[in-house]
C-alpha atoms as a PDB file:
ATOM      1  CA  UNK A   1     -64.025 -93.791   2.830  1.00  0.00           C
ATOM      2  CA  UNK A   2     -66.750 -91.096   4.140  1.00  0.00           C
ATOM      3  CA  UNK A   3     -66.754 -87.669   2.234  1.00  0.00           C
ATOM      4  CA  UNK A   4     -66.721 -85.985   5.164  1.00  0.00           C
ATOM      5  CA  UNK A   5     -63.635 -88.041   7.184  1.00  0.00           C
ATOM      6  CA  UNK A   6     -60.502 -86.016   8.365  1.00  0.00           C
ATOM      7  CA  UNK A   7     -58.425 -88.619   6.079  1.00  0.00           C
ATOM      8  CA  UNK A   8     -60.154 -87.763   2.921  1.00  0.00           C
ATOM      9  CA  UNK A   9     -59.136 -84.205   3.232  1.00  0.00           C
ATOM     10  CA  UNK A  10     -55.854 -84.805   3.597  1.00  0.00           C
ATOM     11  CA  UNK A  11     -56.033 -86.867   1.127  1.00  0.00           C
ATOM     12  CA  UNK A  12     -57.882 -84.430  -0.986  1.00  0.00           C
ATOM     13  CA  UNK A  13     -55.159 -81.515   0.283  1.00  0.00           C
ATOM     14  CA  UNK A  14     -52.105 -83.918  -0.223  1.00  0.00           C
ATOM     15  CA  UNK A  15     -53.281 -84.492  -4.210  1.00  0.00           C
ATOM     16  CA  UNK A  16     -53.383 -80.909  -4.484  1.00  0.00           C
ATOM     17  CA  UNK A  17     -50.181 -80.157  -3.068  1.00  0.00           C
ATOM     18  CA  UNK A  18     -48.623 -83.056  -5.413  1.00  0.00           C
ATOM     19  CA  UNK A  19     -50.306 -81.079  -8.313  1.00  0.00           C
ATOM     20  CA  UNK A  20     -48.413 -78.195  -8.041  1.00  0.00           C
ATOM     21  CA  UNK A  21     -45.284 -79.430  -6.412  1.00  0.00           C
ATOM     22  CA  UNK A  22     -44.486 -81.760  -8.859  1.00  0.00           C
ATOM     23  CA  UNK A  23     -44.657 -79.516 -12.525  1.00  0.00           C
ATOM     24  CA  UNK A  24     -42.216 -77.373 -10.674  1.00  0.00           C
ATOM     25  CA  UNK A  25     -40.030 -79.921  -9.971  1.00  0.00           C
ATOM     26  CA  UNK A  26     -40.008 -81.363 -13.253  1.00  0.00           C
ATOM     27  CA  UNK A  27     -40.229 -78.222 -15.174  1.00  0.00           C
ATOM     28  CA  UNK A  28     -38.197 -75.546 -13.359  1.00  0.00           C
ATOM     29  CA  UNK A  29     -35.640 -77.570 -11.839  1.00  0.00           C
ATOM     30  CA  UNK A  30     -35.583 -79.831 -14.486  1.00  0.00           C
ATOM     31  CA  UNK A  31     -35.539 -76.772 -16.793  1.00  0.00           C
ATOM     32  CA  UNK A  32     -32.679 -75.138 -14.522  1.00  0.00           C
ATOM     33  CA  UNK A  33     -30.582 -78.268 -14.511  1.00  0.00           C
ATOM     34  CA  UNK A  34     -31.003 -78.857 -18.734  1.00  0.00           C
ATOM     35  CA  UNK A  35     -29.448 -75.043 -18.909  1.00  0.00           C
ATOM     36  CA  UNK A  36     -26.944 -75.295 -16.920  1.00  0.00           C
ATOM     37  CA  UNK A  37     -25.592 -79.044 -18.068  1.00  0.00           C
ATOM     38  CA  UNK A  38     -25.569 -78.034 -21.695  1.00  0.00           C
ATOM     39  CA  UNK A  39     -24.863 -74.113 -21.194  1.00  0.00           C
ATOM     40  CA  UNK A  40     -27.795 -72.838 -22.678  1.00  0.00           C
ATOM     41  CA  UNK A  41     -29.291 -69.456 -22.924  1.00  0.00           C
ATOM     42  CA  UNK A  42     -30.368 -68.410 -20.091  1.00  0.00           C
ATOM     43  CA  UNK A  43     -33.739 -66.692 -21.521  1.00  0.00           C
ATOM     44  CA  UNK A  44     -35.084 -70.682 -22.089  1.00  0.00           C
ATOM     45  CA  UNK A  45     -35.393 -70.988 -18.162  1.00  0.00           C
ATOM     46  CA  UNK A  46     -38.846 -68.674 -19.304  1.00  0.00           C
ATOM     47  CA  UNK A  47     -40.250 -71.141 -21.556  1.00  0.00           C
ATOM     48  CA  UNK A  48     -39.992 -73.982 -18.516  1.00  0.00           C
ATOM     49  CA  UNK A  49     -41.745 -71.378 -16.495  1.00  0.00           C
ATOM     50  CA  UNK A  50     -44.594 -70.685 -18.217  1.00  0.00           C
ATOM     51  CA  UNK A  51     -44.767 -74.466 -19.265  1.00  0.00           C
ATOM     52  CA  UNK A  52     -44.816 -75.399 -15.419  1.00  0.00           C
ATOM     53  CA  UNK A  53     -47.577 -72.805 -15.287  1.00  0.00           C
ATOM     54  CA  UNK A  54     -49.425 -73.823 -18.110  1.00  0.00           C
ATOM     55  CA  UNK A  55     -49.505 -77.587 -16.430  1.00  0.00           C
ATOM     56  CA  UNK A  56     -50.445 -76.102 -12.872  1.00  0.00           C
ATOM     57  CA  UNK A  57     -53.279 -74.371 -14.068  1.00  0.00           C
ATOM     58  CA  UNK A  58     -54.708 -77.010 -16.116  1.00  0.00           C
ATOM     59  CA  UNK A  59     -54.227 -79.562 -13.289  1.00  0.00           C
ATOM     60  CA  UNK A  60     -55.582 -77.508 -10.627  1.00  0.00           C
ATOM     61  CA  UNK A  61     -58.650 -76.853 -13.202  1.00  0.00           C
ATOM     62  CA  UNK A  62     -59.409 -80.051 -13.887  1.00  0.00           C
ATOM     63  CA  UNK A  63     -58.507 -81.236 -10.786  1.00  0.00           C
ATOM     64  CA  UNK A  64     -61.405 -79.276  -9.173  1.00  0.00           C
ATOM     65  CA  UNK A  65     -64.138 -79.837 -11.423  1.00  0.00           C
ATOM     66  CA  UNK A  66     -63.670 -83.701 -10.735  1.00  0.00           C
ATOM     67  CA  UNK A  67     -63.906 -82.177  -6.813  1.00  0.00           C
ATOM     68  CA  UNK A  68     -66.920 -80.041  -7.860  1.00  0.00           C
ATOM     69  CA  UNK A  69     -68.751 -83.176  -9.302  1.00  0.00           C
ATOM     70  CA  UNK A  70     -67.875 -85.547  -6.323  1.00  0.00           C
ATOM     71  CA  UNK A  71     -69.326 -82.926  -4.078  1.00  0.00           C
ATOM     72  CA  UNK A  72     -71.537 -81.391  -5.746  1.00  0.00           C
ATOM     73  CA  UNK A  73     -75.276 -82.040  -3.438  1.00  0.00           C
ATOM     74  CA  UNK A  74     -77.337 -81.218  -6.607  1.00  0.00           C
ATOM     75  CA  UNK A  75     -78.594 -84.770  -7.828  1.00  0.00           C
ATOM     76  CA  UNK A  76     -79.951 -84.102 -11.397  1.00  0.00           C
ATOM     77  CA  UNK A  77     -82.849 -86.063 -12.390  1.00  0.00           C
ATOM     78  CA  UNK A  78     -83.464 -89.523 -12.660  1.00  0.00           C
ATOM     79  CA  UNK A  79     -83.318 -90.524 -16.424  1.00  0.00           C
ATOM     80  CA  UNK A  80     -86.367 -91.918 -18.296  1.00  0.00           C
ATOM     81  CA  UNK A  81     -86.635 -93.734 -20.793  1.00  0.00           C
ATOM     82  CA  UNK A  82     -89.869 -92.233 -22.917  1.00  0.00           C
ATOM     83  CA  UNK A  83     -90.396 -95.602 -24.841  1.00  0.00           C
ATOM     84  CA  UNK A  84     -91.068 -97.255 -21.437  1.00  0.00           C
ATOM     85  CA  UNK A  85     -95.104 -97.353 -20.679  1.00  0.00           C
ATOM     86  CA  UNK A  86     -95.531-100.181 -18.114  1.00  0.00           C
ATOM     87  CA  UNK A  87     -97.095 -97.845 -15.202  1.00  0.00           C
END
């Protein structure tokens, strides 16, 4: 598939959308189900929040640095080995 192609976009735009979807759904659903099964405190539902946060932000970080190095146009220099001397 073509950098540039429609399809890899969405592609692209449908990863990201799973990335922050699915900690939610996990963490404060999850999290809201847990407390209300086992009728606990109610000030826990904070620690799923701020886990399901935590785990956004890191995906979505590392997420686009992976994107940043795909696309990045910059090609750094060719490596040389200095023990090589056959001109």
């Amino acid at each position: 598939m073509k950098k540039d192609s429609p399809l890899k976009a969405f592609v692209i735009a449908g990863h990201f959308f799973w990335i922050i979807v699915s900690p939610i759904l996990i963490f404060i659903v999850g999290g809201s189900w847990l407390i209300n099964r086992f009728n606990w405190d109610n000030r826990i539902m904070l620690v799923f929040i701020l886990v399901a946060l935590a785990v956004i932000v890191i995906s979505a970080w590392s997420y686009f640095k992976q994107m940043l190095s795909v696309y990045d146009d910059e090609k750094p220099p060719p490596k040389t080995d200095k023990r090589d001397y056959d001109y």
